[in-house]
Protein backbone atom coordinates (compact mmCIF):
# COMPACT_ATOMS: atom_id res chain seq x y z
CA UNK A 1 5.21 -31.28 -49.69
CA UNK A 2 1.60 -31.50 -50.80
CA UNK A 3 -1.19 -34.49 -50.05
CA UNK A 4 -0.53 -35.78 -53.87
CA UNK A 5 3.14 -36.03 -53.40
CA UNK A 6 3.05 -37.66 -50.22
CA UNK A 7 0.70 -39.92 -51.99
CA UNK A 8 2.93 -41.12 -54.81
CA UNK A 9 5.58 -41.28 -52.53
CA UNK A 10 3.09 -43.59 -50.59
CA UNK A 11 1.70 -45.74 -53.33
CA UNK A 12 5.64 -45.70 -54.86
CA UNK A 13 7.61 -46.92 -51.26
CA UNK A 14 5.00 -48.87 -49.80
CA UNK A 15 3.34 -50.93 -52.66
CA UNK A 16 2.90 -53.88 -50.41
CA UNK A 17 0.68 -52.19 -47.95
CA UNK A 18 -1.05 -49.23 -50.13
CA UNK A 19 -3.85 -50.19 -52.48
CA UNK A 20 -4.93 -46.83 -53.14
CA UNK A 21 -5.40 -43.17 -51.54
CA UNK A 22 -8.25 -40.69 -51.90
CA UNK A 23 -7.58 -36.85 -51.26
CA UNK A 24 -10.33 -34.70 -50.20
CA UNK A 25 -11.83 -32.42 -47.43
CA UNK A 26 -7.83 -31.08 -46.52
CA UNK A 27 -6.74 -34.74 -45.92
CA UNK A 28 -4.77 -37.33 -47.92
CA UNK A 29 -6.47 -40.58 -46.74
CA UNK A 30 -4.16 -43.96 -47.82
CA UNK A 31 -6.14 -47.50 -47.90
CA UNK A 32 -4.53 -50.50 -46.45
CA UNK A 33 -4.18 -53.62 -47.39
CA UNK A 34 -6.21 -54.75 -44.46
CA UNK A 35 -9.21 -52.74 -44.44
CA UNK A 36 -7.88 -49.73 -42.53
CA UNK A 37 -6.58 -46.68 -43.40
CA UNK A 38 -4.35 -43.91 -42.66
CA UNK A 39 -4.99 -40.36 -42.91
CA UNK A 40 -2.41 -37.49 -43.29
CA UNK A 41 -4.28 -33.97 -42.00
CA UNK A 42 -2.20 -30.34 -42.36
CA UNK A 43 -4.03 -27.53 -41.30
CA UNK A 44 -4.59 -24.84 -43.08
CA UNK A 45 -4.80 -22.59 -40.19
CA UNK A 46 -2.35 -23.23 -37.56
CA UNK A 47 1.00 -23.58 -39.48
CA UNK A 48 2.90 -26.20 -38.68
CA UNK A 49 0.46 -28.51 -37.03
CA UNK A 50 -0.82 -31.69 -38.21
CA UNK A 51 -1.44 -36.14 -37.80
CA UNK A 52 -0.94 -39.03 -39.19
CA UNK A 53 -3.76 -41.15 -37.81
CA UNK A 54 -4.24 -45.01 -38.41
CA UNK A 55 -7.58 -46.26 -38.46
CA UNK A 56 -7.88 -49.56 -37.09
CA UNK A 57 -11.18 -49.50 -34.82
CA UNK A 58 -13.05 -51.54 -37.60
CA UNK A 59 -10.28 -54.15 -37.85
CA UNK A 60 -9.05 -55.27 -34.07
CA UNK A 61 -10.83 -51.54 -32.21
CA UNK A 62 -7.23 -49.82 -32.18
CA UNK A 63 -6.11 -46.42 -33.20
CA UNK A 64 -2.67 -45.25 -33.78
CA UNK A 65 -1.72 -40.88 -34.40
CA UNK A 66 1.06 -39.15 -34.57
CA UNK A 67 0.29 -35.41 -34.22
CA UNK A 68 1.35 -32.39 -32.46
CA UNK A 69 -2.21 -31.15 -30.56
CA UNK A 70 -0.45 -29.09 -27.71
CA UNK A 71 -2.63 -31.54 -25.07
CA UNK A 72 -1.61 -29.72 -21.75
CA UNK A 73 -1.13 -32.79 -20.09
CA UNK A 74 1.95 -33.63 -21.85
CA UNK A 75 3.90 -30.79 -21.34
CA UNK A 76 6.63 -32.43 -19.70
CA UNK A 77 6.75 -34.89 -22.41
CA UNK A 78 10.70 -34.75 -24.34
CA UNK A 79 9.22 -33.44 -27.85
CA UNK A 80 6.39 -31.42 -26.30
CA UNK A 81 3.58 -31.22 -28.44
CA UNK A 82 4.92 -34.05 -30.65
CA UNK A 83 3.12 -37.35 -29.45
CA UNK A 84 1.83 -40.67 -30.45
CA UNK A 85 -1.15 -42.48 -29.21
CA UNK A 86 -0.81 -45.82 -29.61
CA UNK A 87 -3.45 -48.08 -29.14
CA UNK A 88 -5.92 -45.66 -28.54
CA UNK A 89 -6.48 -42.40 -27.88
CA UNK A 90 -5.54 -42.51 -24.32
CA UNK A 91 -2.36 -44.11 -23.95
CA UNK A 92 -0.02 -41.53 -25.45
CA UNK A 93 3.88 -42.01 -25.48
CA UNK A 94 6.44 -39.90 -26.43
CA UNK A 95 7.44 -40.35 -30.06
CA UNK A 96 10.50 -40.14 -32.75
CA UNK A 97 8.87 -39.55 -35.85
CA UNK A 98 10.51 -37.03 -37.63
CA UNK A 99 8.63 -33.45 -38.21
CA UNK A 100 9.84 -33.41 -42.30
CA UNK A 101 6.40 -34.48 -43.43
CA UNK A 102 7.97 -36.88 -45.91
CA UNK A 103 10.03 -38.75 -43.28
CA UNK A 104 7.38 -39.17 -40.81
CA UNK A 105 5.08 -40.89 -43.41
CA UNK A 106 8.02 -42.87 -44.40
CA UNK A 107 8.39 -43.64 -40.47
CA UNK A 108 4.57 -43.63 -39.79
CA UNK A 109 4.45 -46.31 -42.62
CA UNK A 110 7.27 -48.64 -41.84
CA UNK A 111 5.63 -49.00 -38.33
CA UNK A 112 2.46 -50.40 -40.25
C-alpha cells in the first residue's frame, strides 16, 4: 500500500481527528486535530521494516511508535522486533498492532 493510499484511507476513516497529511522525504506525515502529528516511515532499504510514530512532545512532552527496530534488548519480547513505546522512547511494551500496513494505521489511529 503506498503513503497516498494510506493517506486517503486516513483522511477518509478518521475525519474527526485528521485535518490534513503532507508526504515527503519517504514519509507520509498525518496532522492532528490537536497540534501533533503522526508519521508513517517504510524504508526503502530494509524490506519489511518500518513506524508509525506519534508526535506529541510539543503538546503534553509524550511520544508514542510502533515500529519493528530489532532493539537487542527486547529479544525476549512475544512479537520480537515488533514493539511500541508508549510514552516515550524508553518505556517500550509489547504490542498487537497488526503488520498489514493498512490495519496497523487503522489500529495506530483508533488508539489516538
Amino acid at each position: 500500500m503506498s503513503y497516498h493510499e494510506l493517506s486517503k484511507l486516513a483522511d477518509e476513516e478518521f475525519p474527526d481527528i485528521i485535518i490534513g497529511f503532507q508526504i515527503k522525504e519517504n514519509k507520509l506525515r498525518l496532522f492532528i486535530v490537536d497540534g501533533s502529528f503522526v508519521d508513517v516511515w517504510f524504508s526503502e532499504r530494509l524490506k519489511g521494516r518500518f513506524a508509525y510514530h506519534w508526535e506529541r512532545r510539543q503538546v503534553n512532552g509524550n511520544v508514542y511508535r510502533y515500529d519493528n527496530r530489532p532493539h537487542e534488548k527486547l529479544r525476549n519480547m512475544k512479537d520480537f522486533p515488533r514493539h511500541f513505546h508508549t510514552g516515550s522512547d524508553e518505556n517500550i511494551e509489547e504490542c498487537e498492532f497488526s503488520e498489514v500496513p493498512e490495519q496497523a494505521l487503522r489500529e495506530f489511529l483508533q488508539f489516538i
